[in-house]
PDB file of N, CA and C in Angstrom:
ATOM      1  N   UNK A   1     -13.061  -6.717  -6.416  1.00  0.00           N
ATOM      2  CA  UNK A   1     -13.821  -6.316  -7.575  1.00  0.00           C
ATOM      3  C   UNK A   1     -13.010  -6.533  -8.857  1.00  0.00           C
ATOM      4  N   UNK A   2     -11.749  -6.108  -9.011  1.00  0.00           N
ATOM      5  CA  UNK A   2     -11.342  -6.634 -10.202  1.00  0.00           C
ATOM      6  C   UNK A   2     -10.764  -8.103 -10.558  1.00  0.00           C
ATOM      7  N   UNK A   3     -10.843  -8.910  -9.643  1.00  0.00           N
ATOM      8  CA  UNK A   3     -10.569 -10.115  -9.300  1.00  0.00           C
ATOM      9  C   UNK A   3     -11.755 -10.800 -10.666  1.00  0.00           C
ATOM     10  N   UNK A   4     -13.369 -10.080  -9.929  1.00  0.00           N
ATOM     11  CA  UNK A   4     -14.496 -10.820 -10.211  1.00  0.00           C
ATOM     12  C   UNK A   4     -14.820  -9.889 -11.881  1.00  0.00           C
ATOM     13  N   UNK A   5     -14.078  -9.031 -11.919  1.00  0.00           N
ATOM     14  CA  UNK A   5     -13.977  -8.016 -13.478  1.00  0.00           C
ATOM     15  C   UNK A   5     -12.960  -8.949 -14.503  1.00  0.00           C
ATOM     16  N   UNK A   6     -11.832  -9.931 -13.667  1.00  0.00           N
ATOM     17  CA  UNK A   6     -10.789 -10.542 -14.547  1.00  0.00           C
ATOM     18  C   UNK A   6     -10.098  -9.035 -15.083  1.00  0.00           C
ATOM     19  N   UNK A   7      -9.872  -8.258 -14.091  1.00  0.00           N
ATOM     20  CA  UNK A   7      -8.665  -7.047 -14.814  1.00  0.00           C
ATOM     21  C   UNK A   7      -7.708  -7.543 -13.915  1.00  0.00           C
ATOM     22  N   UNK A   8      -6.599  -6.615 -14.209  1.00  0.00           N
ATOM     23  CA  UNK A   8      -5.009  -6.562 -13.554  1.00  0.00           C
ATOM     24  C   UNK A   8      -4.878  -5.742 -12.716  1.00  0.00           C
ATOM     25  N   UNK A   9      -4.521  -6.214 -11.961  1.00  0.00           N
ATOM     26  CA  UNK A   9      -4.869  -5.411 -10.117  1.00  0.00           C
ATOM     27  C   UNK A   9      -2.650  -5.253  -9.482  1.00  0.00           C
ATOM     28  N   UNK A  10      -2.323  -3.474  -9.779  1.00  0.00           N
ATOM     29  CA  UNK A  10      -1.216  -3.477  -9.127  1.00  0.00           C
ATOM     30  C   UNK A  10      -1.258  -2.603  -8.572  1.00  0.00           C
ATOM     31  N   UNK A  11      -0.170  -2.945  -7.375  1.00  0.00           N
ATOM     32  CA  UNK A  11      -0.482  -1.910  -6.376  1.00  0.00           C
ATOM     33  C   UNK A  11       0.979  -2.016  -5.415  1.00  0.00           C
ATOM     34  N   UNK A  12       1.312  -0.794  -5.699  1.00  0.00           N
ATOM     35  CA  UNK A  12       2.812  -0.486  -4.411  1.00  0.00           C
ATOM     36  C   UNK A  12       2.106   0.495  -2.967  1.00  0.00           C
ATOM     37  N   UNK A  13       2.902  -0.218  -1.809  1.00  0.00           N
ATOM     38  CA  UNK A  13       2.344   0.597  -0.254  1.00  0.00           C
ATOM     39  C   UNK A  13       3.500   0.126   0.330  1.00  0.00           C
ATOM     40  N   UNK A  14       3.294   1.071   1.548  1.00  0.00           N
ATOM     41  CA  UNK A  14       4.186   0.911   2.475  1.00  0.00           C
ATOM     42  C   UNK A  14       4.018   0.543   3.435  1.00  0.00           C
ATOM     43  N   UNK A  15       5.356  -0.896   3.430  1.00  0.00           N
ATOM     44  CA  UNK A  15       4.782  -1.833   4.114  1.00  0.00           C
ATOM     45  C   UNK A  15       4.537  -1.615   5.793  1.00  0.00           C
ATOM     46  N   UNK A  16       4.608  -2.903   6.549  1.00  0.00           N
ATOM     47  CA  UNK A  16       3.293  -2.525   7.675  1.00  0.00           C
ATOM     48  C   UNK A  16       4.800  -2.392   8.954  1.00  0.00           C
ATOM     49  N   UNK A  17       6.068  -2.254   8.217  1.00  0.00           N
ATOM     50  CA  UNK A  17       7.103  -1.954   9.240  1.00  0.00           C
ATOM     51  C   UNK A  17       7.875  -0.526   9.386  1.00  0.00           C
ATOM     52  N   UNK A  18       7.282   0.680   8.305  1.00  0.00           N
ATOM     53  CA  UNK A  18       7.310   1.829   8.710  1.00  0.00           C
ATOM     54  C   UNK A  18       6.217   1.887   9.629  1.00  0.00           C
ATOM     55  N   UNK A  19       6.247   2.729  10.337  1.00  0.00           N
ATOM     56  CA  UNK A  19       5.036   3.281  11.400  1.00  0.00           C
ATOM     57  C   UNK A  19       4.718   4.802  10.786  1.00  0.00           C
ATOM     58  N   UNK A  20       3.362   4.941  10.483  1.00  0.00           N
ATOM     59  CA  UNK A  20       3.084   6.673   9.929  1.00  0.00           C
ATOM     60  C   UNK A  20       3.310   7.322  10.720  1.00  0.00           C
ATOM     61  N   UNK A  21       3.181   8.270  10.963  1.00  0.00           N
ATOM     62  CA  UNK A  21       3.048   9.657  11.351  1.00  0.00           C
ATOM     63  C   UNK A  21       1.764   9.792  12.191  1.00  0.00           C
ATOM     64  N   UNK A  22       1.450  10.467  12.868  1.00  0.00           N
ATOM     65  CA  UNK A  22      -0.052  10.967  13.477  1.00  0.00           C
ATOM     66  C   UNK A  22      -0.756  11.507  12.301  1.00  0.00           C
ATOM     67  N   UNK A  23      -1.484  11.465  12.064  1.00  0.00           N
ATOM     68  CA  UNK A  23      -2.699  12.023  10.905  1.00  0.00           C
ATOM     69  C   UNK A  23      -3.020  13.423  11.239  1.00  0.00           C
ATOM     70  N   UNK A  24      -2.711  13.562  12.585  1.00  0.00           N
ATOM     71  CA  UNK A  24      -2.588  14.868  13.206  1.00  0.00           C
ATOM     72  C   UNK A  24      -1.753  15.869  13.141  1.00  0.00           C
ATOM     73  N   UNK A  25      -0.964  15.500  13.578  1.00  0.00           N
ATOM     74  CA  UNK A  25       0.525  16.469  13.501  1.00  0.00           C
ATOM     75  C   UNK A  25       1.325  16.410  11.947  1.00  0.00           C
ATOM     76  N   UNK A  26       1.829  17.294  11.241  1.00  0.00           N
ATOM     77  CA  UNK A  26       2.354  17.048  10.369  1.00  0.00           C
ATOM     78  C   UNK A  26       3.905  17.426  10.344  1.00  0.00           C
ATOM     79  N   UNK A  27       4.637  16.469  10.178  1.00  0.00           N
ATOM     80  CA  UNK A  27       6.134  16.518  10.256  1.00  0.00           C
ATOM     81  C   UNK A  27       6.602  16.353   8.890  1.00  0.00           C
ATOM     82  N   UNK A  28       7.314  17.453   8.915  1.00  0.00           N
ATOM     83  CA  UNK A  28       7.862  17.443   7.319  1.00  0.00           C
ATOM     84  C   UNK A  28       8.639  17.076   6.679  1.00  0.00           C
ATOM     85  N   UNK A  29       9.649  16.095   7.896  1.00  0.00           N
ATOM     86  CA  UNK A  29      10.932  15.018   7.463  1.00  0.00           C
ATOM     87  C   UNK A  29      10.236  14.057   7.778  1.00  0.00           C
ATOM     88  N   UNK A  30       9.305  13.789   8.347  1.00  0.00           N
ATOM     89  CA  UNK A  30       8.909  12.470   8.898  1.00  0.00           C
ATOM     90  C   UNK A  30       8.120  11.875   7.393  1.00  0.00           C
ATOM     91  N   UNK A  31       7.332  12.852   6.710  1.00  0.00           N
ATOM     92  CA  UNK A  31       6.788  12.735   5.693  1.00  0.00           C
ATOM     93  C   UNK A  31       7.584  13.115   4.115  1.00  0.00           C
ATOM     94  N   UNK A  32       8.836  13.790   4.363  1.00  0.00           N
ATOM     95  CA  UNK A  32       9.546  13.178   3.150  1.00  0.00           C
ATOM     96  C   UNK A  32      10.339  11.925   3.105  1.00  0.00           C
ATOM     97  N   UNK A  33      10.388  11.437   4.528  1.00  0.00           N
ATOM     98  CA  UNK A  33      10.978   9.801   4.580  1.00  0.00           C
ATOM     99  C   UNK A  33       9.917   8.955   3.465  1.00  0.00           C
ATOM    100  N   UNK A  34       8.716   9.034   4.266  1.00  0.00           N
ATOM    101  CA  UNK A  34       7.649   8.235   3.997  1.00  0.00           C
ATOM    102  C   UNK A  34       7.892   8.309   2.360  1.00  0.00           C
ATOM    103  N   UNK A  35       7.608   9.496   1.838  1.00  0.00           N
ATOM    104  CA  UNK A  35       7.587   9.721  -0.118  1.00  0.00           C
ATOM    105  C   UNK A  35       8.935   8.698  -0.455  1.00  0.00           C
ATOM    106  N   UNK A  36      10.001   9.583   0.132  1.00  0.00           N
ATOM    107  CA  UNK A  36      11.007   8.749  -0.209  1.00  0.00           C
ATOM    108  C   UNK A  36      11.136   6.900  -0.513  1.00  0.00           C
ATOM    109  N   UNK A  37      10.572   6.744   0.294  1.00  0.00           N
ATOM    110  CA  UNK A  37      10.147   5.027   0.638  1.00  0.00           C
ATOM    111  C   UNK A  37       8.847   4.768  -0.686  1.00  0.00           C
ATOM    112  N   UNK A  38       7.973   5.669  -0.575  1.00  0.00           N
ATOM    113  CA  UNK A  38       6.918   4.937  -1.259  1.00  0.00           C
ATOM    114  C   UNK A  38       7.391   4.852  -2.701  1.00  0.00           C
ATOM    115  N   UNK A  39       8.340   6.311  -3.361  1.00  0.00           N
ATOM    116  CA  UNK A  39       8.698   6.344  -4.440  1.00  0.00           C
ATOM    117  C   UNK A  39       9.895   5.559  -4.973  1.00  0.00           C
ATOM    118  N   UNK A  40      10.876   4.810  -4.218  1.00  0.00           N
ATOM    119  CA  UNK A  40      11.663   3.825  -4.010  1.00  0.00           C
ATOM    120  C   UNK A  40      10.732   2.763  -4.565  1.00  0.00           C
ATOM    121  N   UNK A  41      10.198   2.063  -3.883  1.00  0.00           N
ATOM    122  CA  UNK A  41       8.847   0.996  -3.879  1.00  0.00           C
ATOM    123  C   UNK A  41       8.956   1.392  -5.098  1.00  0.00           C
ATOM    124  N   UNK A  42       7.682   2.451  -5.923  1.00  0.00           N
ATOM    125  CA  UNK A  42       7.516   2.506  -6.913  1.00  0.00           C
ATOM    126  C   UNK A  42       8.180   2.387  -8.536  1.00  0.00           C
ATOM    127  N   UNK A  43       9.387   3.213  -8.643  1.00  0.00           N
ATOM    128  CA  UNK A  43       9.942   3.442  -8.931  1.00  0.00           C
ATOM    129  C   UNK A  43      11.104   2.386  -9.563  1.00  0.00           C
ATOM    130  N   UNK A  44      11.067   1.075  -8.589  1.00  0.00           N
ATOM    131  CA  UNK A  44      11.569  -0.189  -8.450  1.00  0.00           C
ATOM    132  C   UNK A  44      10.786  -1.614  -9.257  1.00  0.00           C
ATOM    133  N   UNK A  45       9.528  -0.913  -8.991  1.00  0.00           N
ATOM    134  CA  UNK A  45       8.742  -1.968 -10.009  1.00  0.00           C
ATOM    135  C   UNK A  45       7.991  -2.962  -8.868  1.00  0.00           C
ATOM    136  N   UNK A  46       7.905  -2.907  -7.350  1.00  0.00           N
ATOM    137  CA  UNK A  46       7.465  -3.679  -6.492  1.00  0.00           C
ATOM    138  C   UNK A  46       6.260  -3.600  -6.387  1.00  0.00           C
ATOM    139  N   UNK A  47       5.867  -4.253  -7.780  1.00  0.00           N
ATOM    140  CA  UNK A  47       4.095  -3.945  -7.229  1.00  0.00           C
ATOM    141  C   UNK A  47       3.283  -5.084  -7.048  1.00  0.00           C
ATOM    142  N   UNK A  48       2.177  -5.226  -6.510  1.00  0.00           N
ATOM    143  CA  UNK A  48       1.775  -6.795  -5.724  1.00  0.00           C
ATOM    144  C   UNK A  48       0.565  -6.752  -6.888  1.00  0.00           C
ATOM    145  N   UNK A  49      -0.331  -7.992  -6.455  1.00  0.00           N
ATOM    146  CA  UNK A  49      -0.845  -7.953  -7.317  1.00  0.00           C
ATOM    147  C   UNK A  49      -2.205  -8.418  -6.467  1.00  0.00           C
ATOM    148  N   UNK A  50      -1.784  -8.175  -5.123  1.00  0.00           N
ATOM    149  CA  UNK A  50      -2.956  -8.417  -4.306  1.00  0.00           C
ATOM    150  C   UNK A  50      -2.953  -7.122  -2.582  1.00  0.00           C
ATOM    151  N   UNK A  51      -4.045  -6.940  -2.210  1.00  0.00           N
ATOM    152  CA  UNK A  51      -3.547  -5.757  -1.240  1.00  0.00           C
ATOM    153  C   UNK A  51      -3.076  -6.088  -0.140  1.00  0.00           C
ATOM    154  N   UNK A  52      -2.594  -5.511   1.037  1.00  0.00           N
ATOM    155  CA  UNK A  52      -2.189  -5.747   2.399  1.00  0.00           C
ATOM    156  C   UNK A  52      -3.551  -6.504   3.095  1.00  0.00           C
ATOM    157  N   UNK A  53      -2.405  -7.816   3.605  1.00  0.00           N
ATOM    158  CA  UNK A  53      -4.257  -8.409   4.413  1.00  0.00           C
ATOM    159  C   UNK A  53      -5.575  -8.604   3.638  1.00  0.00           C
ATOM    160  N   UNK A  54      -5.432  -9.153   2.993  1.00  0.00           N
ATOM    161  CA  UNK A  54      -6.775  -9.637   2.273  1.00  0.00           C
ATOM    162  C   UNK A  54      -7.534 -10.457   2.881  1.00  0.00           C
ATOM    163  N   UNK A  55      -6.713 -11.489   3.556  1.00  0.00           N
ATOM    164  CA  UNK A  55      -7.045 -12.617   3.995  1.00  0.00           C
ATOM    165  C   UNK A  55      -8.843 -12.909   4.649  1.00  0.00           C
ATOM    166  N   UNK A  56      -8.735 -11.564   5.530  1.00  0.00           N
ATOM    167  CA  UNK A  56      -9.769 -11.534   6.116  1.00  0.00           C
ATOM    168  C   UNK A  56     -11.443 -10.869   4.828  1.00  0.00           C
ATOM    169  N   UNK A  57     -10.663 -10.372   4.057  1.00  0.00           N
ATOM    170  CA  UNK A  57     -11.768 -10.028   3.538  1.00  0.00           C
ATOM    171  C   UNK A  57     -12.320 -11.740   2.201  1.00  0.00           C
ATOM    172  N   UNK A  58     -11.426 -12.581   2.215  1.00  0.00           N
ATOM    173  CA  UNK A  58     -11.589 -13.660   0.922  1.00  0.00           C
ATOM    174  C   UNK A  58     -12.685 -14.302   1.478  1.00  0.00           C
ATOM    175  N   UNK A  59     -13.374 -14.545   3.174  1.00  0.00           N
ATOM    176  CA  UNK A  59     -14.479 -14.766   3.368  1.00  0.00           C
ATOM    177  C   UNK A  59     -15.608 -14.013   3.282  1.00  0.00           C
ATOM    178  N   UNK A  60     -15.335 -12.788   2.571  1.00  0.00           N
ATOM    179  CA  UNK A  60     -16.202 -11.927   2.231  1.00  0.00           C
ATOM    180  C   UNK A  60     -17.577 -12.252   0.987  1.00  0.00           C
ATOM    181  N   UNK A  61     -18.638 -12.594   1.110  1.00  0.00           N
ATOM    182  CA  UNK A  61     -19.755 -12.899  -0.076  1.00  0.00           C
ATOM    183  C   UNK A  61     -19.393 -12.050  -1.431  1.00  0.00           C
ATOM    184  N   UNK A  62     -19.248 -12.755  -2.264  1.00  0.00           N
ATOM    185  CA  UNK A  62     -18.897 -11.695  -3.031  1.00  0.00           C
ATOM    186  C   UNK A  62     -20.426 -11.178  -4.248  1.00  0.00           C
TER     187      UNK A  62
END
């Protein structure tokens, strides 16, 4: 959508070689790693300018 808007699309995540957590269980070092990492990322200026895996959606009708 902002592709087809012509805006500026940024975006920091974590990439696909941490493994989360269960969505279930909540671990409270397991999930200040995670912050730690995302705010690193952030914080660093690593921001993309396209999302994880798009690929599959660019055959998408737009």
């Amino acid at each position: 959508m902002t592709r087809n808007a012509g805006a500026a699309y940024h975006l920091a995540y974590l990439p696909d070689e941490e493994v989360e957590p269960s969505p279930i269980s909540f671990e409270p070092v397991e999930m200040q790693r995670l912050f730690a990492i995302g705010r690193s990322i952030g914080t660093s200026g690593q921001w993309r300018a396209a999302p994880p895996r798009i690929e599959r959606y660019e055959r998408m009708p737009g």
